[in-house]
C-alpha atoms as a PDB file:
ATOM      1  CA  UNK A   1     -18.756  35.618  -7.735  1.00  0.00           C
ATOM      2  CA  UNK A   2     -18.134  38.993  -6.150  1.00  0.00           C
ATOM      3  CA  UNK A   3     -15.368  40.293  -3.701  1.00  0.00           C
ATOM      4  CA  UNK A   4     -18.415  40.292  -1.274  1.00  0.00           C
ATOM      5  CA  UNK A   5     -19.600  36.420  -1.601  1.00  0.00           C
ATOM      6  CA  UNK A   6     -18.793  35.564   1.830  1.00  0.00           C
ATOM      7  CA  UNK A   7     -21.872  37.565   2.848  1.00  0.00           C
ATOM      8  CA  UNK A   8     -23.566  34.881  -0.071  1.00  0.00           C
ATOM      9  CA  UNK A   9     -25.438  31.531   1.243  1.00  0.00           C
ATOM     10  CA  UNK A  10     -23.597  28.615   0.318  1.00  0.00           C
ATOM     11  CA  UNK A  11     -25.724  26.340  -1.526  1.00  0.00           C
ATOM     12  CA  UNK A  12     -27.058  23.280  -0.031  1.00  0.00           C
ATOM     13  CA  UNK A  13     -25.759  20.070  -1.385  1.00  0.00           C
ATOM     14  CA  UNK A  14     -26.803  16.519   0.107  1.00  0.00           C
ATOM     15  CA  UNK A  15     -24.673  13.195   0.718  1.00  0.00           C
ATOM     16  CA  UNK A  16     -23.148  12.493  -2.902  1.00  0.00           C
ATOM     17  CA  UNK A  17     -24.133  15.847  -4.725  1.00  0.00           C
ATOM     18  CA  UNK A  18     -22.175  18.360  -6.694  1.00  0.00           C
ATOM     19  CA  UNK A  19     -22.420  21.641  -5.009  1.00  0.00           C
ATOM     20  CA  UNK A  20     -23.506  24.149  -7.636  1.00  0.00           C
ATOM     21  CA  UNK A  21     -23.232  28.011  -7.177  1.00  0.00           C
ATOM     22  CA  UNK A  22     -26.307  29.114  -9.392  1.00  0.00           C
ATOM     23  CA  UNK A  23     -25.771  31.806 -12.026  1.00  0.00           C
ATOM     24  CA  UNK A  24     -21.676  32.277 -10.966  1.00  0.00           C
ATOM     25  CA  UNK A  25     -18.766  30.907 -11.929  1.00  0.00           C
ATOM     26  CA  UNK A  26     -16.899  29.812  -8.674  1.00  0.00           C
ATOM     27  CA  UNK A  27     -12.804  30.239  -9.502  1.00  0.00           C
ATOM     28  CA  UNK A  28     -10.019  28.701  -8.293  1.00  0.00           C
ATOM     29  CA  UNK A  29      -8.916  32.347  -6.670  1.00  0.00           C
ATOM     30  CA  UNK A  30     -12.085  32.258  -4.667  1.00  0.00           C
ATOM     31  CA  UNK A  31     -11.050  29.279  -3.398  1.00  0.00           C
ATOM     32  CA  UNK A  32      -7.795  30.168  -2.453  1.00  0.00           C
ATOM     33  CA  UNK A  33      -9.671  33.564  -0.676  1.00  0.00           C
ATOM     34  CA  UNK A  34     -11.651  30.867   1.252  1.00  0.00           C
ATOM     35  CA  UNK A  35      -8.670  28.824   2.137  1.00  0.00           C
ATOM     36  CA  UNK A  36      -7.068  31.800   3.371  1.00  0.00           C
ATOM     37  CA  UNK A  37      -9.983  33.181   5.181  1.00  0.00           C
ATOM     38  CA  UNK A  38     -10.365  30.214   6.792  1.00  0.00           C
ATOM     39  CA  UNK A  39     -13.612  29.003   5.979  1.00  0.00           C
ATOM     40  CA  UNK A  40     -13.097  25.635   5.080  1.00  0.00           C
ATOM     41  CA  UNK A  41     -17.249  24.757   4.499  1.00  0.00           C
ATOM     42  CA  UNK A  42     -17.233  27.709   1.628  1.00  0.00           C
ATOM     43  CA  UNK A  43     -13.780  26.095   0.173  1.00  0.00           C
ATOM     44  CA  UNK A  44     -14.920  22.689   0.046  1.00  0.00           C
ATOM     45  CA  UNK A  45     -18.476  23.522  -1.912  1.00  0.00           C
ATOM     46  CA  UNK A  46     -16.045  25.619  -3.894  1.00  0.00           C
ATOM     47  CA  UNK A  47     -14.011  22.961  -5.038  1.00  0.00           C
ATOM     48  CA  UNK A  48     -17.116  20.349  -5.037  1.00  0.00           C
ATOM     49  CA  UNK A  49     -17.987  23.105  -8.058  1.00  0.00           C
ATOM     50  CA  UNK A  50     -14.582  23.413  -9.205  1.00  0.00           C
ATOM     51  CA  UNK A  51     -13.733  19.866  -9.606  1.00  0.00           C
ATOM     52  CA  UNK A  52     -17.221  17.821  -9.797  1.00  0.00           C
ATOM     53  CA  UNK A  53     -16.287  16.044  -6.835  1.00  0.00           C
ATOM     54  CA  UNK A  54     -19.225  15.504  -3.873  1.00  0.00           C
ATOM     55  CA  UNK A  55     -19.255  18.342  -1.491  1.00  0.00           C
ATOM     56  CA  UNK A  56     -18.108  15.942   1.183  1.00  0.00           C
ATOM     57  CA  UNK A  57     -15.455  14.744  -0.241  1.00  0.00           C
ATOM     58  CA  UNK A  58     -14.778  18.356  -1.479  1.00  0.00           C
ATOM     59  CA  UNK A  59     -14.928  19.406   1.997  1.00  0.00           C
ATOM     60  CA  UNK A  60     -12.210  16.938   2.680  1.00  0.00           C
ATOM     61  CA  UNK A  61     -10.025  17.938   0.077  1.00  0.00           C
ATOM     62  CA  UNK A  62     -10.103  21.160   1.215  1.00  0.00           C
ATOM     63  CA  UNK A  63      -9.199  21.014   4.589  1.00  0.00           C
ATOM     64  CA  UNK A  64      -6.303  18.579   3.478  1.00  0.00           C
ATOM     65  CA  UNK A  65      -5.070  20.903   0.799  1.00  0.00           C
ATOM     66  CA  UNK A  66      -5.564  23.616   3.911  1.00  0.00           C
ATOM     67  CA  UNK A  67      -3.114  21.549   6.421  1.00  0.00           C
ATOM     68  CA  UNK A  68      -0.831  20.839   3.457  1.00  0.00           C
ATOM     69  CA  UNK A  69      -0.706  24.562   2.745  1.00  0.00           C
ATOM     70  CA  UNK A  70       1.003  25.276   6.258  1.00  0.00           C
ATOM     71  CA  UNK A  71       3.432  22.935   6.005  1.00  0.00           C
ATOM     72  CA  UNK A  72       3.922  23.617   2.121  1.00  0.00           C
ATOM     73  CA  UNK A  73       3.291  27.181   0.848  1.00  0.00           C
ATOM     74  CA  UNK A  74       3.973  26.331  -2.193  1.00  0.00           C
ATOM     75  CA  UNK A  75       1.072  24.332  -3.189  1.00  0.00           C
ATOM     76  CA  UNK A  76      -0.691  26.771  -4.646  1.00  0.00           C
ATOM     77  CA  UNK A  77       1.908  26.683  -7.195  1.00  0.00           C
ATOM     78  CA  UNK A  78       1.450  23.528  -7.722  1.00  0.00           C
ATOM     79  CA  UNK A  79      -2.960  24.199  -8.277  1.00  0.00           C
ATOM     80  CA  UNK A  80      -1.691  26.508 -10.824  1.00  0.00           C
ATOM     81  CA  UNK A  81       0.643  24.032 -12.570  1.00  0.00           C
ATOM     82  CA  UNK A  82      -2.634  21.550 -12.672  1.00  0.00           C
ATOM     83  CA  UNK A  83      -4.068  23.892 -15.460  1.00  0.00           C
ATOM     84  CA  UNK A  84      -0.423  23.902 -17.050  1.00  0.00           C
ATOM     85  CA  UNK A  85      -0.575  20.237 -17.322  1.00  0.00           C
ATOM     86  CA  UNK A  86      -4.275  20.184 -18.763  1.00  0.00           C
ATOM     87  CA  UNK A  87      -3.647  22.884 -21.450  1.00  0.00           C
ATOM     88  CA  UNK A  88      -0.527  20.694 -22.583  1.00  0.00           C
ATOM     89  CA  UNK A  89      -2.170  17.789 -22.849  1.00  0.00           C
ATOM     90  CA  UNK A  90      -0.472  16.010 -20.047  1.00  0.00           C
ATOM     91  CA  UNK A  91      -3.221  14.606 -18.139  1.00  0.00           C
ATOM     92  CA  UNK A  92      -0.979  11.767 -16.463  1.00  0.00           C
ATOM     93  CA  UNK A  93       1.080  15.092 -14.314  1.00  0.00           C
ATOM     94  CA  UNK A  94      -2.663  16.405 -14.186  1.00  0.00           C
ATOM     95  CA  UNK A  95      -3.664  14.205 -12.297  1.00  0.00           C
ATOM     96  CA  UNK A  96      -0.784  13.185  -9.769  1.00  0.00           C
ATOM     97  CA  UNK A  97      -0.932  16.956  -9.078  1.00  0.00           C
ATOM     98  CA  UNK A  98      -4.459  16.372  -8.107  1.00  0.00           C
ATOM     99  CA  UNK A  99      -4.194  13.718  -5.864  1.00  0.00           C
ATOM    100  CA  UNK A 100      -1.180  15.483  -3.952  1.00  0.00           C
ATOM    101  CA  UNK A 101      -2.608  18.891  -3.726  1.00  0.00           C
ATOM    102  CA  UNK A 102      -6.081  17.683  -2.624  1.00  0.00           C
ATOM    103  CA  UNK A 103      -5.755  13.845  -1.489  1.00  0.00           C
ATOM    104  CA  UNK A 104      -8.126  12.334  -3.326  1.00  0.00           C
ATOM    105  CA  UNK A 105      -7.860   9.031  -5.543  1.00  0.00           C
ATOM    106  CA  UNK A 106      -9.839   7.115  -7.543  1.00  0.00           C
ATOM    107  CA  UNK A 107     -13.339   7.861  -9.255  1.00  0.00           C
ATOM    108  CA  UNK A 108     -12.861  11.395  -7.535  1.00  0.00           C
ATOM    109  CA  UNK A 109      -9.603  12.269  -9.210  1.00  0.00           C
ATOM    110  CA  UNK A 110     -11.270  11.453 -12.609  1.00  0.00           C
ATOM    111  CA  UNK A 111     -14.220  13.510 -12.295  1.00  0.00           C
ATOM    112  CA  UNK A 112     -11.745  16.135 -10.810  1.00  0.00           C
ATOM    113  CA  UNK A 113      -9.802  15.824 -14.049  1.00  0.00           C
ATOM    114  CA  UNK A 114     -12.455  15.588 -16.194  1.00  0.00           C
ATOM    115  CA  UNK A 115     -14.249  18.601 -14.628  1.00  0.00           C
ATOM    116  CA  UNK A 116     -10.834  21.536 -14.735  1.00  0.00           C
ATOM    117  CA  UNK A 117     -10.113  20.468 -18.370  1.00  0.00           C
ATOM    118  CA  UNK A 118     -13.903  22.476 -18.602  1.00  0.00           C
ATOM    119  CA  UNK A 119     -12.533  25.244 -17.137  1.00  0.00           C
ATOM    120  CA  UNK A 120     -10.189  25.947 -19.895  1.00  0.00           C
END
């Protein structure tokens, strides 16, 4: 996506879908830009892209990783180390990072998982 794809329409995703951004790769700096600017609905069908999750529950996780972010700047770090733990082959730390950094559990940690180990 481009420095201007604020100015984009967010694609429309339904109860239980994946949002997908057709024709771009959404990054994980785009969603920090988002987080940043704000705009919580363009993070969370981000990281619905990002991590395969429903763009509800995406929404969620963004706005928690959001508040978390206030009273922890450091979590970004700790996004960063997710793709650390993937490329060594520690998926156990992958995964507790995920569920602190964006509060979700479950099937939706999986998929997360399973979806950034695509993203090389």
């Amino acid at each position: 996506m481009s420095e201007d794809s604020s100015h984009k329409p967010t694609p429309p995703a339904g109860p239980g879908e994946v949002v997908n951004f057709p024709g771009e790769a959404v990054t994980f700096k785009e969603f920090a830009m988002a987080i940043q600017g704000g705009d919580m609905s363009l993070a969370g069908r981000m990281l619905s892209q990002l991590t395969g999750i429903p763009a509800e529950a995406g929404l969620s996780a963004a706005t928690f990783f959001s508040q978390k972010l206030e009273s922890e700047p450091g979590s970004f770090m700790k996004v960063m180390q997710i793709r650390s733990e993937i490329q060594t082959g520690n998926n156990n730390a992958a995964m507790m990072l995920i569920m602190e950094c964006f509060n979700v559990d479950g099937m939706h940690a999986m998929q997360a998982l399973e979806s950034m180990k695509k993203l090389g």
